[in-house]
N, C-alpha and C. Protein backbone atom coordinates (compact mmCIF):
# COMPACT_ATOMS: atom_id res chain seq x y z
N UNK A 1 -129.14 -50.27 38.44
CA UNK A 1 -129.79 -50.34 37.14
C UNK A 1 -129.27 -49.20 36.28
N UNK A 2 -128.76 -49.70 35.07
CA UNK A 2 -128.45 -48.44 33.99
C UNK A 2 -129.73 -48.03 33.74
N UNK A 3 -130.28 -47.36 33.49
CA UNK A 3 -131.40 -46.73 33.45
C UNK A 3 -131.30 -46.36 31.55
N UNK A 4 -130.02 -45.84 31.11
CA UNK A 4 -130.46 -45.44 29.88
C UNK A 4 -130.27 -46.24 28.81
N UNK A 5 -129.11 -47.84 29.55
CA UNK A 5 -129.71 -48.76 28.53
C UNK A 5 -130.90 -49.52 27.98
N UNK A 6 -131.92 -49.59 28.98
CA UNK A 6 -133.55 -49.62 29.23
C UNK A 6 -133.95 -48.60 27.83
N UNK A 7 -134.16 -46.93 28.19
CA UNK A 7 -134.13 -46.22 27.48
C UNK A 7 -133.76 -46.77 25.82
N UNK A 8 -132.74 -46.73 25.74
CA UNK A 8 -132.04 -47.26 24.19
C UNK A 8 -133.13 -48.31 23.74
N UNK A 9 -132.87 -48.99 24.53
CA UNK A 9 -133.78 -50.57 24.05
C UNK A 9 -135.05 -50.01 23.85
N UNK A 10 -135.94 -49.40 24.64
CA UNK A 10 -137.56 -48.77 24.45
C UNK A 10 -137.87 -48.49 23.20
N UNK A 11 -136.60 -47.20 22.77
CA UNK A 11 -136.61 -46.29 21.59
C UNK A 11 -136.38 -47.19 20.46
N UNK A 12 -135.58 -47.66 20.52
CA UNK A 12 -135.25 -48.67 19.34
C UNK A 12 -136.48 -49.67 18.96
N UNK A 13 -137.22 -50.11 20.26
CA UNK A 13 -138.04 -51.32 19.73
C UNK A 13 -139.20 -50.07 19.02
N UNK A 14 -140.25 -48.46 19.59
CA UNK A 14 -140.68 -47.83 19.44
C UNK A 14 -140.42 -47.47 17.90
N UNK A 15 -139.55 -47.20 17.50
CA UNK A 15 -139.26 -46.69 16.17
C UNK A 15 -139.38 -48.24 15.04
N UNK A 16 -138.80 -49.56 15.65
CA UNK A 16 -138.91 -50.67 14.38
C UNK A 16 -140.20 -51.21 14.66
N UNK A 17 -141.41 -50.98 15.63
CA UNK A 17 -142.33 -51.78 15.98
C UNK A 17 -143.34 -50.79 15.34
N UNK A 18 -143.24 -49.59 15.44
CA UNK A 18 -143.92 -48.53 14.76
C UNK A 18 -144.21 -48.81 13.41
N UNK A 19 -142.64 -49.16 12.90
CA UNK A 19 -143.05 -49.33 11.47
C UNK A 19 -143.89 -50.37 11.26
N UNK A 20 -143.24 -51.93 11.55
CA UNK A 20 -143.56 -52.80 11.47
C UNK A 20 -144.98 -52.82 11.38
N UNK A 21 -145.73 -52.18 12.31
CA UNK A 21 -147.16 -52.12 12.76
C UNK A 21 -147.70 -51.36 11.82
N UNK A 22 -147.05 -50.13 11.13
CA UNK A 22 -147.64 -49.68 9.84
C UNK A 22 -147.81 -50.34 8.78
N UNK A 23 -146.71 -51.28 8.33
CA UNK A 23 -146.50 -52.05 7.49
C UNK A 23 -147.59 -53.32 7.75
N UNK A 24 -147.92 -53.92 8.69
CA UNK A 24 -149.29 -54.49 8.93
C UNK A 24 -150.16 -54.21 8.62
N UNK A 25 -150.69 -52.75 8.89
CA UNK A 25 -152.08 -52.14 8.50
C UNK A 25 -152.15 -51.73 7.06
N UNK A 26 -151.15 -51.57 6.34
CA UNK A 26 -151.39 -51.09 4.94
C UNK A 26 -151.24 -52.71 4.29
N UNK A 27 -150.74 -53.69 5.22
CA UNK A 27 -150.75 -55.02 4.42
C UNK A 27 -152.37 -55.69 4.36
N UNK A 28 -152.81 -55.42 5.66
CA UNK A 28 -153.91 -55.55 5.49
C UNK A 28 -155.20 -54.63 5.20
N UNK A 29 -154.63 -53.49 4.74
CA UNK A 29 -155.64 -52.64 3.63
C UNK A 29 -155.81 -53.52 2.28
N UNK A 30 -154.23 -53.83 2.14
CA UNK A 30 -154.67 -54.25 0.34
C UNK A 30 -154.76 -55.64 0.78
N UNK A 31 -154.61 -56.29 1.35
CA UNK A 31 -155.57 -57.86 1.13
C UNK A 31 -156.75 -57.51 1.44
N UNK A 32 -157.47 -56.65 1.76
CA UNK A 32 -158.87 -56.36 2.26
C UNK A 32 -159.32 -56.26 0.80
N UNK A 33 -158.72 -55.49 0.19
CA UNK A 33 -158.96 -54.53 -1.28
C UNK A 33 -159.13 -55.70 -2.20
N UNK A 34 -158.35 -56.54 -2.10
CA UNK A 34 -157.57 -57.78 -2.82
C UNK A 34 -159.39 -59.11 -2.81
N UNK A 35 -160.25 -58.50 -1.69
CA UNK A 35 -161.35 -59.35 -1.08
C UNK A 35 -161.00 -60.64 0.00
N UNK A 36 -159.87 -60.52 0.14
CA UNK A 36 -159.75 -61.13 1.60
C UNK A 36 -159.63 -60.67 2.66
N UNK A 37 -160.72 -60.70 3.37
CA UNK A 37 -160.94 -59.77 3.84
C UNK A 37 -160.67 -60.43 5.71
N UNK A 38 -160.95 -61.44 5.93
CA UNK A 38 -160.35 -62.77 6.85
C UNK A 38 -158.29 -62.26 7.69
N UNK A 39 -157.82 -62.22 6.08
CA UNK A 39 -156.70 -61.92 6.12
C UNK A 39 -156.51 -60.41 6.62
N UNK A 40 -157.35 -59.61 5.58
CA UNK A 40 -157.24 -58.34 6.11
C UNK A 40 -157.11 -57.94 7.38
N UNK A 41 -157.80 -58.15 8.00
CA UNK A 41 -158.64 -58.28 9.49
C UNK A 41 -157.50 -58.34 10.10
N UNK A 42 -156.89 -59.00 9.90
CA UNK A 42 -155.89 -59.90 11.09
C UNK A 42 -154.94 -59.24 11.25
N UNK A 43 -154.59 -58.80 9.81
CA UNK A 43 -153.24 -57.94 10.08
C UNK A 43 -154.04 -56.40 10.56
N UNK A 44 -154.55 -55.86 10.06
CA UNK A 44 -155.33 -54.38 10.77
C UNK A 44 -155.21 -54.79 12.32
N UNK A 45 -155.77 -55.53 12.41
CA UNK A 45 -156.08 -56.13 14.25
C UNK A 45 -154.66 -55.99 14.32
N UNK A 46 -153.72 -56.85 14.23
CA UNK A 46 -152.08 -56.73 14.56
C UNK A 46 -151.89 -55.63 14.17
N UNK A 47 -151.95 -54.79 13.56
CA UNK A 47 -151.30 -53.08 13.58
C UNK A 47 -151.93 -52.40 14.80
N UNK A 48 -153.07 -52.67 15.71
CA UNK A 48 -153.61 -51.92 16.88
C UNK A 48 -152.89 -53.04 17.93
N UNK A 49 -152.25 -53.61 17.40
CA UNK A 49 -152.08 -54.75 19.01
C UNK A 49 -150.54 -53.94 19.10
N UNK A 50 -149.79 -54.37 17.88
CA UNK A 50 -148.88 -53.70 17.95
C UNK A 50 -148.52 -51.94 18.63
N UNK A 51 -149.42 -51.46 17.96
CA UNK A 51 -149.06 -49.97 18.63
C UNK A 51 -149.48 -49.88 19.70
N UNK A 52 -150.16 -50.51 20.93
CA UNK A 52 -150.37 -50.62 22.08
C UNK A 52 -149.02 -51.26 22.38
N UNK A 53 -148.18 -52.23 22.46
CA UNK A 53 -146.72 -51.95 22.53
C UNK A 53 -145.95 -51.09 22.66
N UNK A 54 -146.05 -50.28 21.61
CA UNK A 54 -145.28 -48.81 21.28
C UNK A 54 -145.93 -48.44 22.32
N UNK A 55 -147.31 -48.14 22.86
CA UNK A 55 -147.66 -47.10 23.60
C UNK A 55 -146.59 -47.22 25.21
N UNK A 56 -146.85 -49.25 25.57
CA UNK A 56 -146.25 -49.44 26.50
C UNK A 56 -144.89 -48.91 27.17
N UNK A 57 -144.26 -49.13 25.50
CA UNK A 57 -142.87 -48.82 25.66
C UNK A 57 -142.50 -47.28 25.66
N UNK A 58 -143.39 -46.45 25.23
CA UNK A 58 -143.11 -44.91 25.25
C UNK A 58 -143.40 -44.89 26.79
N UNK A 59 -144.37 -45.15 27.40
CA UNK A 59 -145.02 -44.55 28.58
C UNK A 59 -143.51 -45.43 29.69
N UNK A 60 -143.38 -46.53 29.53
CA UNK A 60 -142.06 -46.51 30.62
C UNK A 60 -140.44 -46.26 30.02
N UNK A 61 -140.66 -45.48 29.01
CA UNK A 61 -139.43 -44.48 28.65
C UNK A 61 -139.70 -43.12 29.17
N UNK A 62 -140.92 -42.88 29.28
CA UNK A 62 -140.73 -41.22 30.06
C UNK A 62 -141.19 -41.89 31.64
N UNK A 63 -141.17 -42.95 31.98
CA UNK A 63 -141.03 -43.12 33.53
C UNK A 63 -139.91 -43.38 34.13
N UNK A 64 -138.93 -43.40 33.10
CA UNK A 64 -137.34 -43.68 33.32
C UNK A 64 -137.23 -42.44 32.76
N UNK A 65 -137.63 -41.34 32.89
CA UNK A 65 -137.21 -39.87 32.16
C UNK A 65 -136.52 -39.52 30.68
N UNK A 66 -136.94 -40.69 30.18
CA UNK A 66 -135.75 -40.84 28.89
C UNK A 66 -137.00 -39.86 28.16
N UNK A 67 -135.79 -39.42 26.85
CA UNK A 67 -136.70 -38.49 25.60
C UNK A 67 -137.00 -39.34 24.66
N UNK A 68 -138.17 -39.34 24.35
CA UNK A 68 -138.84 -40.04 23.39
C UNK A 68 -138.71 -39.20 21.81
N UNK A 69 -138.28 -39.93 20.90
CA UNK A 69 -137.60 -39.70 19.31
C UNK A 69 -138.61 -40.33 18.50
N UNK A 70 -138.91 -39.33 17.51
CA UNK A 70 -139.89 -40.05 16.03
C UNK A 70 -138.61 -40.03 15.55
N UNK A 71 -138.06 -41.03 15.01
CA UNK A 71 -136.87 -41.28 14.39
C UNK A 71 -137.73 -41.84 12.96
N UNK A 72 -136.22 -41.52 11.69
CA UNK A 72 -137.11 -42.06 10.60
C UNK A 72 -137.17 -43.50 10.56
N UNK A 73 -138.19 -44.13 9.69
CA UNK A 73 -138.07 -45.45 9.36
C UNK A 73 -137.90 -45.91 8.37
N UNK A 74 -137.77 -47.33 7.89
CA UNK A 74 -137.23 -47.61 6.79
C UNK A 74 -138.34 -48.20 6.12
N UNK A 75 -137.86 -48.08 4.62
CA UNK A 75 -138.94 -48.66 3.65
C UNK A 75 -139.30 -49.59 3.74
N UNK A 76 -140.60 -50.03 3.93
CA UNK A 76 -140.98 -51.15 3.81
C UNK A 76 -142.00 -52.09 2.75
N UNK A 77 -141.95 -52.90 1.52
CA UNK A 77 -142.56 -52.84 0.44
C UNK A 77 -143.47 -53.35 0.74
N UNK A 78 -144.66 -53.65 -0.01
CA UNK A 78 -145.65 -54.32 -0.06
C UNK A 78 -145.80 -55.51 -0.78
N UNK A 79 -145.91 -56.58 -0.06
CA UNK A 79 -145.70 -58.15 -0.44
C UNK A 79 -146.93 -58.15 -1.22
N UNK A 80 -147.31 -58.47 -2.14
CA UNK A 80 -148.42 -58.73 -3.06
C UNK A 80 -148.96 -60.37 -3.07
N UNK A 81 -148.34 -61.04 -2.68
CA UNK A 81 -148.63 -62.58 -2.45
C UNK A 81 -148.88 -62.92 -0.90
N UNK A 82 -150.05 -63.41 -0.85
CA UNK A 82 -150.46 -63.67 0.72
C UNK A 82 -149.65 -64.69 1.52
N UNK A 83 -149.21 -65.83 0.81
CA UNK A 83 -148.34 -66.44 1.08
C UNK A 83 -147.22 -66.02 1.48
N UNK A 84 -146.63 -65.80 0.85
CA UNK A 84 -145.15 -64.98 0.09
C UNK A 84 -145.06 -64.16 1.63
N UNK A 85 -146.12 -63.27 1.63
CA UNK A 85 -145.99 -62.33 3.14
C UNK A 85 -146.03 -63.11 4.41
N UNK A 86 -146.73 -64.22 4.42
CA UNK A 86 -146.93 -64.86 5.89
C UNK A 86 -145.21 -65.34 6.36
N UNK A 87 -144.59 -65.89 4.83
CA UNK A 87 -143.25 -66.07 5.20
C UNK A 87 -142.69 -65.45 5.00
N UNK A 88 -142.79 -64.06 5.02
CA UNK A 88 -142.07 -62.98 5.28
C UNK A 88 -142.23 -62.77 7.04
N UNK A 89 -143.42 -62.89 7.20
CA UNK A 89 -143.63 -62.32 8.85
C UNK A 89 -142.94 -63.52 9.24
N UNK A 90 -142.61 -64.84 8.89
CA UNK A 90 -142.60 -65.85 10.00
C UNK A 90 -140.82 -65.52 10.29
N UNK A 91 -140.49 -64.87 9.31
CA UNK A 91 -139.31 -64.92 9.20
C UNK A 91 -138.42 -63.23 9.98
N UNK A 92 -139.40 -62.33 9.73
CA UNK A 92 -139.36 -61.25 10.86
C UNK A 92 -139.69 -61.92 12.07
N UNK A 93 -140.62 -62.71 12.53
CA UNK A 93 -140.61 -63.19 14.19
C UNK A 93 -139.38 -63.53 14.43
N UNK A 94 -138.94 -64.31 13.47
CA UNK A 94 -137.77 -65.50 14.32
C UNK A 94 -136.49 -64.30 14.20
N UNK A 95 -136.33 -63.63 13.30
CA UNK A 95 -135.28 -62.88 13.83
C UNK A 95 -136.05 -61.62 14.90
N UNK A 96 -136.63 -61.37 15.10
CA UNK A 96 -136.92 -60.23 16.00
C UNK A 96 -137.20 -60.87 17.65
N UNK A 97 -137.27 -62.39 17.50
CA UNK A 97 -137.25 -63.02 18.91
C UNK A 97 -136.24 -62.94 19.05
N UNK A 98 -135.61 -63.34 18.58
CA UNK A 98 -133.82 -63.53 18.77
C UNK A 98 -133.31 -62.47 18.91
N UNK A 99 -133.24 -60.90 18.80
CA UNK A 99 -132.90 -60.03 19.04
C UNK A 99 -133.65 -59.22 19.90
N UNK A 100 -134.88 -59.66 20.79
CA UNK A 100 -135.41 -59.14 21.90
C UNK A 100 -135.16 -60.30 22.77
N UNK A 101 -134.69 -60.97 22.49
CA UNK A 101 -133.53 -62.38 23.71
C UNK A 101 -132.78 -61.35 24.12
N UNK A 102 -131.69 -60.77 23.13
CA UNK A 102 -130.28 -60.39 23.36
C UNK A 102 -130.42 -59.13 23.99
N UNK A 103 -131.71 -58.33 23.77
CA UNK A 103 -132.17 -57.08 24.06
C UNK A 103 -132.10 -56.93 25.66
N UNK A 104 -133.33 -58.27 26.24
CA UNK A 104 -133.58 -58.21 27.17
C UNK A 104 -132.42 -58.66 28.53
N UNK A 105 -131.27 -59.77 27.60
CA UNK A 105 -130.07 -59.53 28.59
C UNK A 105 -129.45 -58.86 28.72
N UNK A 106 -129.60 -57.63 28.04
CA UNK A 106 -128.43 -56.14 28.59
C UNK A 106 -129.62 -55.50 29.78
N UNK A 107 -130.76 -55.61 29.68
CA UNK A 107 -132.00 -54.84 30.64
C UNK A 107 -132.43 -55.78 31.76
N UNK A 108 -132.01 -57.17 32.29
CA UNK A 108 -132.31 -57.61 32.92
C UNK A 108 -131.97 -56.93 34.52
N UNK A 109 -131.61 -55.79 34.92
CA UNK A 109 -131.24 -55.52 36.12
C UNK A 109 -132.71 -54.15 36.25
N UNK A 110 -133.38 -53.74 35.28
CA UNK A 110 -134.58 -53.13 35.09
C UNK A 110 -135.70 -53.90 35.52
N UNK A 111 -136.21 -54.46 36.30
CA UNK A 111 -136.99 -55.55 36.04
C UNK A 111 -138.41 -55.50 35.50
N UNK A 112 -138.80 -54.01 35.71
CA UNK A 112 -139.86 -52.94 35.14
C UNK A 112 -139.49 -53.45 33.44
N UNK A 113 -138.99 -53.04 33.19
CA UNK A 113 -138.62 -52.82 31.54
C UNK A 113 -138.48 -54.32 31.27
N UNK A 114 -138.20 -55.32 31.95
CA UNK A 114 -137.70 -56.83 31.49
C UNK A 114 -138.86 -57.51 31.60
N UNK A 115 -139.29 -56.90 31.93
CA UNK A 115 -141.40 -57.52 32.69
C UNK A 115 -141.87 -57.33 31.49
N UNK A 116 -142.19 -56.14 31.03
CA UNK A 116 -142.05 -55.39 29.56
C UNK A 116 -142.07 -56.41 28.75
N UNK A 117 -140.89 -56.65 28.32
CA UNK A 117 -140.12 -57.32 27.33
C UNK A 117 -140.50 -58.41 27.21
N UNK A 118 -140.25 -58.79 28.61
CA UNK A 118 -141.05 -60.68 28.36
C UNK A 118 -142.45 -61.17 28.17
N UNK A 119 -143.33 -60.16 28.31
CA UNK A 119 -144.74 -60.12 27.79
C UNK A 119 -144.62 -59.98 26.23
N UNK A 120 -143.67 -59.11 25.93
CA UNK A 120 -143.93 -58.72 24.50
C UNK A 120 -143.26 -59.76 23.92
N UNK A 121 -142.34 -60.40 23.85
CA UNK A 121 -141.67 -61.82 23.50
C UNK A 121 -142.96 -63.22 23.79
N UNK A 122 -143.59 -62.83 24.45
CA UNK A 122 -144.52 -64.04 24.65
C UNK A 122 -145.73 -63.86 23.81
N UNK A 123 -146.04 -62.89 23.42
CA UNK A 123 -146.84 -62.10 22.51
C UNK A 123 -146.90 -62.45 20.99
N UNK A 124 -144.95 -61.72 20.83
CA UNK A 124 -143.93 -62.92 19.49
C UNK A 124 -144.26 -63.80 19.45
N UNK A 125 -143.87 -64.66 19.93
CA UNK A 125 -144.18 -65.88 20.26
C UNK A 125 -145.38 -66.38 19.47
N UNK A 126 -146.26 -65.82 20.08
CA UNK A 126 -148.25 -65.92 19.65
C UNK A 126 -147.72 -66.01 17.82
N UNK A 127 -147.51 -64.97 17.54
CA UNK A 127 -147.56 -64.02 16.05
C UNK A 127 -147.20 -65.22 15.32
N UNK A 128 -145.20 -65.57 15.65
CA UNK A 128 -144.63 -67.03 15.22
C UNK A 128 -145.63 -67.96 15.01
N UNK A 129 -146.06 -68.64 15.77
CA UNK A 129 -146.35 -70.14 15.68
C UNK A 129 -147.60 -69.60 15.07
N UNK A 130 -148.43 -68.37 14.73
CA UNK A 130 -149.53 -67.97 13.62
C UNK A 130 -149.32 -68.64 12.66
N UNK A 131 -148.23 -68.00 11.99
CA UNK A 131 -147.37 -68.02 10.63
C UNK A 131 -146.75 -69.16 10.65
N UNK A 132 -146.37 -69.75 11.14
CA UNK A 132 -145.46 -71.27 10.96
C UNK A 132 -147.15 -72.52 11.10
N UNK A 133 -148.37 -72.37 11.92
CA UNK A 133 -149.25 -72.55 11.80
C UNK A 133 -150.27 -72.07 10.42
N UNK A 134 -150.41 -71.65 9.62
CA UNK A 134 -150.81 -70.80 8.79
C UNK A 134 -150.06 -71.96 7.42
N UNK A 135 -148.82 -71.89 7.68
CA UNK A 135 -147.88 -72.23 6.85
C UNK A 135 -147.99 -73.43 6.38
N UNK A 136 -148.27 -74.19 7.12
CA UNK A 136 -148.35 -75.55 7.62
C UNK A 136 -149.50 -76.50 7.16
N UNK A 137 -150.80 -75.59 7.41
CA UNK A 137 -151.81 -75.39 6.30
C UNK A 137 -152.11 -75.10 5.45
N UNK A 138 -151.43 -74.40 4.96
CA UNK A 138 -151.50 -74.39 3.43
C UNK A 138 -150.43 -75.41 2.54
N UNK A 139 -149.73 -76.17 3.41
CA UNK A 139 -148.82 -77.16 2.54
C UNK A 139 -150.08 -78.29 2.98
N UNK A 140 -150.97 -78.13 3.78
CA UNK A 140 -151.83 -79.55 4.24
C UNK A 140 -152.88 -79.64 2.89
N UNK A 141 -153.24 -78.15 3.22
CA UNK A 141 -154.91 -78.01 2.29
C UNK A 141 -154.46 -77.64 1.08
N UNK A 142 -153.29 -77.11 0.58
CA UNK A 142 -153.13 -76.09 -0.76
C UNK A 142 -153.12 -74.83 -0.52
N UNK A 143 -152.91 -73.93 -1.61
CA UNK A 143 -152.82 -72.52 -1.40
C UNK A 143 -154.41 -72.09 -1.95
N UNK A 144 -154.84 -72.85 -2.67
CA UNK A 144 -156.16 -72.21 -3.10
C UNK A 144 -157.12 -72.51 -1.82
N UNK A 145 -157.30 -73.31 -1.47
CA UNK A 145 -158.29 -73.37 -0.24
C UNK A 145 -158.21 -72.87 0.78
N UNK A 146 -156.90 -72.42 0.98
CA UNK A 146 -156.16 -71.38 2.10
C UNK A 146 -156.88 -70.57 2.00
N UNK A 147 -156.62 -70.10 0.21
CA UNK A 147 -157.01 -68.53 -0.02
C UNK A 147 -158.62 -68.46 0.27
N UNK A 148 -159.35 -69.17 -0.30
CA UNK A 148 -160.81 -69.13 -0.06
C UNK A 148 -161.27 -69.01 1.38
N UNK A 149 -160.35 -69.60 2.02
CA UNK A 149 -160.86 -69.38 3.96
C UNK A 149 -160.58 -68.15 3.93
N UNK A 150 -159.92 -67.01 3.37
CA UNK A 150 -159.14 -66.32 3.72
C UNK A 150 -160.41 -64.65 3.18
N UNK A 151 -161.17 -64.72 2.61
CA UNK A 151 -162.31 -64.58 1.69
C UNK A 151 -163.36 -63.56 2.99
């Protein structure tokens, strides 16, 4: 087992999942603010699901002795349309599955860390078919009745 390509992969998902998960909780501050509060919820809830991830992935980066990095992150704006954001996330899943596919075949000889991975891909998974579900309904019901469940 390479041990510090494991490492790499940890840090990397730790630093974009970090954000990501910030960028959740301030998304769902201002739809809270906004009085949807349904919506709010969900994403706040996904910013604590998320950083329990991060926690996962820090704690078996220092069990593989690797050094754990606050690296910076990148800007991330604030979608002002509830819509507009769900297909933003549906569209972060599908590329971020696809690149914790490719992740997890350089770490498959870790099986610790690939165990990891494939929980958290099944997890994805969940988030995806939210948002492509979500989506789906609001082309069924409209966007206004969406929004009112959303209340």
């Amino acid at each position: 087992m390479e041990k510090q390509k494991s490492i790499e992969a940890l840090q990397f998902f730790v630093t974009n999942l970090s954000n990501q998960a910030f960028s959740h909780k301030l998304q769902g501050k201002f739809f809270s603010a906004l009085g949807f509060e349904k919506l709010g919820n969900k994403y706040t809830e996904h910013y604590e699901e998320e950083m329990g991830w991060v926690d996962k992935f820090i704690d078996r980066m220092l069990d593989l002795g690797g050094e754990i990095k606050h690296e910076a992150r990148a800007e991330v704006k604030i979608i002002k349309d509830p819509v507009e954001y769900i297909k933003s996330e549906l569209q972060i899943s599908i590329n971020g599955i696809e690149l914790l596919r490719n992740c997890m075949a350089g770490i498959c000889e870790d099986v610790t860390t690939y165990d990891i991975m494939k929980e958290y891909l099944k997890d994805e998974e969940e988030d995806m078919y939210w948002s492509e579900q979500q989506l789906d309904l609001i082309e069924t019901v409209g966007c206004k009745p969406w929004l009112i469940k959303q209340l």
